[in-house]
PDB file of N, CA and C in Angstrom:
ATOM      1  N   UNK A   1       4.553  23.649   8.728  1.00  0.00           N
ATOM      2  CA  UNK A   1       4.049  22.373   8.252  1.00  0.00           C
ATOM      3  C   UNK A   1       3.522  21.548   9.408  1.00  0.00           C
ATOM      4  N   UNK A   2       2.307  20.977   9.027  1.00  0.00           N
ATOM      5  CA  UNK A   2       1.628  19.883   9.768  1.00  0.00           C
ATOM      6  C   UNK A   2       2.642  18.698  10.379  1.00  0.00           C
ATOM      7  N   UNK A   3       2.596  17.997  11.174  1.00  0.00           N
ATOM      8  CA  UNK A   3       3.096  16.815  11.820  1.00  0.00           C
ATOM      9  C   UNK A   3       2.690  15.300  10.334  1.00  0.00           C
ATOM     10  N   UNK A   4       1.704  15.908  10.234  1.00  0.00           N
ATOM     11  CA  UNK A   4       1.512  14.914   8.964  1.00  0.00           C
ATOM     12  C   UNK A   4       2.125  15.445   7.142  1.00  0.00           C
ATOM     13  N   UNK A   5       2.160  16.679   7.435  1.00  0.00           N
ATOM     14  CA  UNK A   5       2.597  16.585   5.845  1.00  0.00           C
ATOM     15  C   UNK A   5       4.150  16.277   5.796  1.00  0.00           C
ATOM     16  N   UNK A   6       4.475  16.800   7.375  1.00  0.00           N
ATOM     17  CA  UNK A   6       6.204  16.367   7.900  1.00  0.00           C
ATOM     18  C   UNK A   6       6.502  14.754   7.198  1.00  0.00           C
ATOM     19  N   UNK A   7       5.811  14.120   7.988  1.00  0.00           N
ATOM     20  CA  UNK A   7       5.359  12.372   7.660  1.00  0.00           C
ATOM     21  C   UNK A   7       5.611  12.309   5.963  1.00  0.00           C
ATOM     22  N   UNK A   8       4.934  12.937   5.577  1.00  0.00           N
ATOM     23  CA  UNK A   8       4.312  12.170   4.630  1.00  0.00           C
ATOM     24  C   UNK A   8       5.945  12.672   3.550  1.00  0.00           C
ATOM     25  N   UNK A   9       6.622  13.893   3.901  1.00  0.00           N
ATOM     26  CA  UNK A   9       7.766  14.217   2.875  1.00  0.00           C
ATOM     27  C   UNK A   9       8.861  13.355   3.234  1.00  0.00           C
ATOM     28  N   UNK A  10       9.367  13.038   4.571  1.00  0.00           N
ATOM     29  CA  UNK A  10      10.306  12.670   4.668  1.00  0.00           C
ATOM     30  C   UNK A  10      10.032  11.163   4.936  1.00  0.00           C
ATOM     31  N   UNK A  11       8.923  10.217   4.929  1.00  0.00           N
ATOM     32  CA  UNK A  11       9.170   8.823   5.290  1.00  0.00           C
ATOM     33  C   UNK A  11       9.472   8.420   3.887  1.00  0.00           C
ATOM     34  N   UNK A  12      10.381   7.334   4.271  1.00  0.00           N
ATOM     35  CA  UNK A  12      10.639   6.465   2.343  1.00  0.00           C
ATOM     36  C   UNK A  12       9.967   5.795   2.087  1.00  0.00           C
ATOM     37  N   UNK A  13       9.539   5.823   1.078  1.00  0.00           N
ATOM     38  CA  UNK A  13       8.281   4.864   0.077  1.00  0.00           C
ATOM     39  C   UNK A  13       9.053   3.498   0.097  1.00  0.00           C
ATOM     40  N   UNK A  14       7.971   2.355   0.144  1.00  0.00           N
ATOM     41  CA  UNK A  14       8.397   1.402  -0.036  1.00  0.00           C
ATOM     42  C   UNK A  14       8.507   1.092  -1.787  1.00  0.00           C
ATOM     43  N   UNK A  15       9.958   0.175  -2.261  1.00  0.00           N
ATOM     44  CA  UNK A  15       9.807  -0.294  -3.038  1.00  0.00           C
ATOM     45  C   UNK A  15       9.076  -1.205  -4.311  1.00  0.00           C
ATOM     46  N   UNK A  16       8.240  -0.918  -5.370  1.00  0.00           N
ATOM     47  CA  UNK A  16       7.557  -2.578  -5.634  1.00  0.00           C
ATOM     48  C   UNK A  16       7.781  -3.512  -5.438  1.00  0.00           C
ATOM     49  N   UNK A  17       9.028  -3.636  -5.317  1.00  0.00           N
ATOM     50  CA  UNK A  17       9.581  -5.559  -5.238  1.00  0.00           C
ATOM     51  C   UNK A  17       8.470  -5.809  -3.823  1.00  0.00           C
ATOM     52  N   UNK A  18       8.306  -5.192  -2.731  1.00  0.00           N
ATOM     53  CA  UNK A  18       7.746  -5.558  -1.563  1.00  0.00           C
ATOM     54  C   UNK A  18       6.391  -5.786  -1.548  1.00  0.00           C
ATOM     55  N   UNK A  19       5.475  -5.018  -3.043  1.00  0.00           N
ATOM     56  CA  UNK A  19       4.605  -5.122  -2.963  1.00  0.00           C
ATOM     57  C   UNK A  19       4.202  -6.491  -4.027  1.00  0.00           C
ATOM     58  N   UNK A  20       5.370  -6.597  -4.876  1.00  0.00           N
ATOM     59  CA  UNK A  20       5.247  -7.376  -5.531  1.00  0.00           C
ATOM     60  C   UNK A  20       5.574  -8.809  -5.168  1.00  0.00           C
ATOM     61  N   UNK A  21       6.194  -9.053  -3.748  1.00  0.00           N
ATOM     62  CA  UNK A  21       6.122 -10.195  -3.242  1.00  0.00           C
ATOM     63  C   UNK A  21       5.176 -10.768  -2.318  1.00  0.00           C
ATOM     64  N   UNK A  22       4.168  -9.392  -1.748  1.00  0.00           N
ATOM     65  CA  UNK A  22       3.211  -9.537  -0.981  1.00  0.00           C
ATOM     66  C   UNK A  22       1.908 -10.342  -2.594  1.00  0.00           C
ATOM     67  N   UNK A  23       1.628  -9.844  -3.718  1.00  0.00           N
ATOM     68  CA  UNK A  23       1.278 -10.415  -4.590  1.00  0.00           C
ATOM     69  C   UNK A  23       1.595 -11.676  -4.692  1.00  0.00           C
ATOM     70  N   UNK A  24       2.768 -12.182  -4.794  1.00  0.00           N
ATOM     71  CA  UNK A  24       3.019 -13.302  -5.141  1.00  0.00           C
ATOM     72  C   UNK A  24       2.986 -14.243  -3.743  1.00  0.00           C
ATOM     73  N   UNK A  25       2.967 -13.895  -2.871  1.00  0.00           N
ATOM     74  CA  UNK A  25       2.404 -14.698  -1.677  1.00  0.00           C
ATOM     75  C   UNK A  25       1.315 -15.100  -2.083  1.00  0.00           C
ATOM     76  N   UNK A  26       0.518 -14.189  -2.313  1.00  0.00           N
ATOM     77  CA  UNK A  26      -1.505 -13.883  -2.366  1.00  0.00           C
ATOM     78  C   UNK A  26      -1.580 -15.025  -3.380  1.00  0.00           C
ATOM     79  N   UNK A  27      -0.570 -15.188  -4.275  1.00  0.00           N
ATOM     80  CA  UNK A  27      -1.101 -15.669  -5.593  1.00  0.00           C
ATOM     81  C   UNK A  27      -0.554 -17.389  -5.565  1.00  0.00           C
ATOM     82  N   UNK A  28       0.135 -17.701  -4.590  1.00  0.00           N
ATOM     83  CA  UNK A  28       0.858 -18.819  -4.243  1.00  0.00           C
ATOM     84  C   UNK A  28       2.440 -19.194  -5.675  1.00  0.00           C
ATOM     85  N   UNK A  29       2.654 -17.579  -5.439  1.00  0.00           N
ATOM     86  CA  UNK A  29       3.894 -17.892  -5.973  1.00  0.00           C
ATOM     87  C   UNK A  29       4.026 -17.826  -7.477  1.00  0.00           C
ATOM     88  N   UNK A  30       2.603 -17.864  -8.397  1.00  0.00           N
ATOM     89  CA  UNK A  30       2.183 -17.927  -9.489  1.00  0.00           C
ATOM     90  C   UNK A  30       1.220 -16.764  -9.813  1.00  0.00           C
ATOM     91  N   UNK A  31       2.509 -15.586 -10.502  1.00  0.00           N
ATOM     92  CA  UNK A  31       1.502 -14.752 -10.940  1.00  0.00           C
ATOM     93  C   UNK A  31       2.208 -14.124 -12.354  1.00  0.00           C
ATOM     94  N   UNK A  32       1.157 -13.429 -13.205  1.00  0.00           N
ATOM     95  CA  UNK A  32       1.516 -12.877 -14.328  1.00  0.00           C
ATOM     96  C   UNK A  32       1.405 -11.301 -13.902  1.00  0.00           C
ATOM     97  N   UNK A  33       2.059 -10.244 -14.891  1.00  0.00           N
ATOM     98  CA  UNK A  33       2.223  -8.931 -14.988  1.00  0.00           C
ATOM     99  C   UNK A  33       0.459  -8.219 -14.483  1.00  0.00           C
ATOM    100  N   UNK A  34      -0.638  -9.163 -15.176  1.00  0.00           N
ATOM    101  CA  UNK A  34      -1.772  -8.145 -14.953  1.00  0.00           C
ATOM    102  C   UNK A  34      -2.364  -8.848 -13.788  1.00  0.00           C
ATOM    103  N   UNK A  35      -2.341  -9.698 -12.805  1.00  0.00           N
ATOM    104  CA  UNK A  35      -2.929 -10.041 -11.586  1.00  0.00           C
ATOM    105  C   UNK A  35      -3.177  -9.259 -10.811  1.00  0.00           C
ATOM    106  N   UNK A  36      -3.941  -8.848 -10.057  1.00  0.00           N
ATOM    107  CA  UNK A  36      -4.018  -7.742  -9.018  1.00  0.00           C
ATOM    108  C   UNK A  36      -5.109  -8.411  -8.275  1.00  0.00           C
ATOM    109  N   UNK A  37      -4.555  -8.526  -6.490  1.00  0.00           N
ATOM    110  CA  UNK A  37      -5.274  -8.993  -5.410  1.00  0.00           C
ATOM    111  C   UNK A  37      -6.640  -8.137  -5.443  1.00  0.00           C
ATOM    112  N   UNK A  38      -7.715  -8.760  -5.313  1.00  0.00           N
ATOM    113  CA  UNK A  38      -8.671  -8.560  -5.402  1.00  0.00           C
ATOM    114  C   UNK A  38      -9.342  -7.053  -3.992  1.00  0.00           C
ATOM    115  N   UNK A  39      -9.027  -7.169  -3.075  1.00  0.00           N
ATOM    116  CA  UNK A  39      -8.904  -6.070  -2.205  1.00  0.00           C
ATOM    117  C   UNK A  39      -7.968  -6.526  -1.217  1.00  0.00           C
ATOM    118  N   UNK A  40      -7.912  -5.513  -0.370  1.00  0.00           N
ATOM    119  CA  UNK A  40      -6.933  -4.938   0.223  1.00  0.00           C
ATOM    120  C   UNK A  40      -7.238  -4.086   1.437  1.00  0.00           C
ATOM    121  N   UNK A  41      -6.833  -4.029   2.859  1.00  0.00           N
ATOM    122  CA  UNK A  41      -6.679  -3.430   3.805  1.00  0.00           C
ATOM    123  C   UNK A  41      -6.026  -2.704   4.539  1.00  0.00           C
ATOM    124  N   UNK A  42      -5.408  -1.438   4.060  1.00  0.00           N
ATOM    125  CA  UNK A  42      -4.208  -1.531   5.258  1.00  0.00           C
ATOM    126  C   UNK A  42      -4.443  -0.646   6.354  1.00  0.00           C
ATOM    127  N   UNK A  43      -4.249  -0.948   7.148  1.00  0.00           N
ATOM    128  CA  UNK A  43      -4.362  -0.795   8.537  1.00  0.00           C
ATOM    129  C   UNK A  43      -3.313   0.226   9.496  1.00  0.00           C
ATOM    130  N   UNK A  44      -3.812   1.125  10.027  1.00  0.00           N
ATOM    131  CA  UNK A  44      -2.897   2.045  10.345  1.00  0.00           C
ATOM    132  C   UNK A  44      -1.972   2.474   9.126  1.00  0.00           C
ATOM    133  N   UNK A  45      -2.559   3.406   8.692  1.00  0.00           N
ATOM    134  CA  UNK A  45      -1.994   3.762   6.996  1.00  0.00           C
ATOM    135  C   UNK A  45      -1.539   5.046   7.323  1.00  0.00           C
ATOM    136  N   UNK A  46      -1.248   5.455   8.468  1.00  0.00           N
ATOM    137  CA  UNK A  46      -0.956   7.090   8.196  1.00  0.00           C
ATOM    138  C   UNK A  46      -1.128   7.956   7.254  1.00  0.00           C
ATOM    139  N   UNK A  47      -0.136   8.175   6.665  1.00  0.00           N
ATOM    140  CA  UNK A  47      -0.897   9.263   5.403  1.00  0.00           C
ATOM    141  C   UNK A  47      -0.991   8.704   4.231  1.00  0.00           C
ATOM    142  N   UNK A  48      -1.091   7.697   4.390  1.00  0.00           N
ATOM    143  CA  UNK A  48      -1.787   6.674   2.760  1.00  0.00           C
ATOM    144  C   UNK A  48      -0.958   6.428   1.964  1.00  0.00           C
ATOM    145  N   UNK A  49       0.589   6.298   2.297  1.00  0.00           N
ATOM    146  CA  UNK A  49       1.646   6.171   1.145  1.00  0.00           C
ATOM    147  C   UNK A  49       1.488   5.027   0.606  1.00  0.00           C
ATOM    148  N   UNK A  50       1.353   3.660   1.436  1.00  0.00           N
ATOM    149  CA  UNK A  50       1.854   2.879   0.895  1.00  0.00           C
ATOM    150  C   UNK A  50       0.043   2.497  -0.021  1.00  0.00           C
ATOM    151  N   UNK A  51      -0.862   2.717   0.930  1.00  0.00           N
ATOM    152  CA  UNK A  51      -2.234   2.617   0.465  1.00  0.00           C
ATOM    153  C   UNK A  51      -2.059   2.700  -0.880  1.00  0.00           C
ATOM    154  N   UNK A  52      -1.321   4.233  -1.478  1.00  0.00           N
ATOM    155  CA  UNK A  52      -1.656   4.622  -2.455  1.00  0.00           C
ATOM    156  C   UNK A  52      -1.059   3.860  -3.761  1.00  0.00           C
ATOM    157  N   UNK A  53      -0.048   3.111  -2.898  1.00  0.00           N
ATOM    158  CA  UNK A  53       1.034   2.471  -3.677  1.00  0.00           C
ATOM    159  C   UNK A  53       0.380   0.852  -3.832  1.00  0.00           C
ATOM    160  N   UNK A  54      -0.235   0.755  -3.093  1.00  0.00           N
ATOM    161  CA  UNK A  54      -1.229  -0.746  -3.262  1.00  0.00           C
ATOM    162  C   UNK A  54      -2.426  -0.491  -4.297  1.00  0.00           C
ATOM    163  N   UNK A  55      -2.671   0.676  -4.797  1.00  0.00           N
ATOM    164  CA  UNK A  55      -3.285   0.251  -6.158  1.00  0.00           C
ATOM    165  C   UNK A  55      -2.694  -0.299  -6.909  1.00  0.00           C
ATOM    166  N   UNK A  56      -1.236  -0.215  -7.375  1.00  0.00           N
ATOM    167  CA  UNK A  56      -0.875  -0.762  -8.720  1.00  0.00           C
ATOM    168  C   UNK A  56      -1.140  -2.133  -8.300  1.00  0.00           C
ATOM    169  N   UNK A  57      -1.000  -2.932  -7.209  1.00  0.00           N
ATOM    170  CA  UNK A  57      -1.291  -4.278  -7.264  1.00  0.00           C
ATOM    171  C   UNK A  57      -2.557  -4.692  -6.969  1.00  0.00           C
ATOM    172  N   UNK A  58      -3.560  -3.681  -6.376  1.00  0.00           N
ATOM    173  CA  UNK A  58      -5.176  -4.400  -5.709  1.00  0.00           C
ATOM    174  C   UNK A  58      -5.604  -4.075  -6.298  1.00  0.00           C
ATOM    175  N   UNK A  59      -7.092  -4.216  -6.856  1.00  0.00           N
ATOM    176  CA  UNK A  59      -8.100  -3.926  -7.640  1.00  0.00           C
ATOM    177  C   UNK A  59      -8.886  -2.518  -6.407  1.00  0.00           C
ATOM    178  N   UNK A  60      -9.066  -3.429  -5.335  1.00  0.00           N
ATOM    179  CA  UNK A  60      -9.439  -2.049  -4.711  1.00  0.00           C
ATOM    180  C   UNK A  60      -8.868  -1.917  -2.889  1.00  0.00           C
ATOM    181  N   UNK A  61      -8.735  -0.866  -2.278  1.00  0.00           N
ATOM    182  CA  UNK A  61      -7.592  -0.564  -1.090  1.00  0.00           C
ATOM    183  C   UNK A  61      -8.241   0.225  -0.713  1.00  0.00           C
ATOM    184  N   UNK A  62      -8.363   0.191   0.851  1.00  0.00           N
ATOM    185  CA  UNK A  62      -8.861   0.910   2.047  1.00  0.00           C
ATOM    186  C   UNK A  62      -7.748   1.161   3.002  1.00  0.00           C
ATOM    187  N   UNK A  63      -7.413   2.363   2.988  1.00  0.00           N
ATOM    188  CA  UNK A  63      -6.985   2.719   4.386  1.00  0.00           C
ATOM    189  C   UNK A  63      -7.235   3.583   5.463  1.00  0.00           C
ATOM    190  N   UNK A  64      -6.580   2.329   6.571  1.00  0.00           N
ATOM    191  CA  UNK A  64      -7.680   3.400   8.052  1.00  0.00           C
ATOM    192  C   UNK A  64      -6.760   3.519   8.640  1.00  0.00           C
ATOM    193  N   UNK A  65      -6.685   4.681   9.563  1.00  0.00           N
ATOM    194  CA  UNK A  65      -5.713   5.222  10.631  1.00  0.00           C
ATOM    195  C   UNK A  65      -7.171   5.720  11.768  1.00  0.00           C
ATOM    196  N   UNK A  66      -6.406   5.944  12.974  1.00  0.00           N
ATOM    197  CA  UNK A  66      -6.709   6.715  13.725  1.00  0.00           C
ATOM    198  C   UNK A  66      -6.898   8.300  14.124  1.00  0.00           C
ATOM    199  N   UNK A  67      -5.685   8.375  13.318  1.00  0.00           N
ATOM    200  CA  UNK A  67      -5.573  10.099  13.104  1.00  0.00           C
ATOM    201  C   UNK A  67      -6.540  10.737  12.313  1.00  0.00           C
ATOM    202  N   UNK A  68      -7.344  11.849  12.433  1.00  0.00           N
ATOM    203  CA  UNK A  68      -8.062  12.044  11.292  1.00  0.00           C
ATOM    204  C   UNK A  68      -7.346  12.971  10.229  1.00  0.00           C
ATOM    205  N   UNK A  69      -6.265  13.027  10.255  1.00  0.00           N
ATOM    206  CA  UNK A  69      -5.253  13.481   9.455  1.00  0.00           C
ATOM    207  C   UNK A  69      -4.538  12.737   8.676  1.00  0.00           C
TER     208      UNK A  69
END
């Protein structure tokens, strides 16, 4: 196995609550079930976990790493 698919089995996913408070920051504290931040960046995304996990809250999500892996 790759150094990245290593990554990608054993790091722990973040929870929703985390993404769901990064929302409610965005939203000033006031949000309903279907809100979703309009885009999204994340930055140094390694293998796109959490990226992938920021759809349920962004409409749309980019992630960039350095690695081309």
């Amino acid at each position: 196995q790759s150094h990245t698919e290593k990554y990608r089995l054993y790091r722990p996913n973040y929870p929703d609550e985390l993404f769901n408070y990064i929302r409610q920051y965005y939203f000033n504290g006031i949000v309903d079930d279907q809100q979703r931040i309009p885009f999204a960046v994340d930055i140094a995304c390694g293998s796109g976990q959490a990226t992938v996990a920021l759809t349920k809250f962004c409409e749309k999500v980019i992630g960039m790493d350095v690695s081309p892996n």
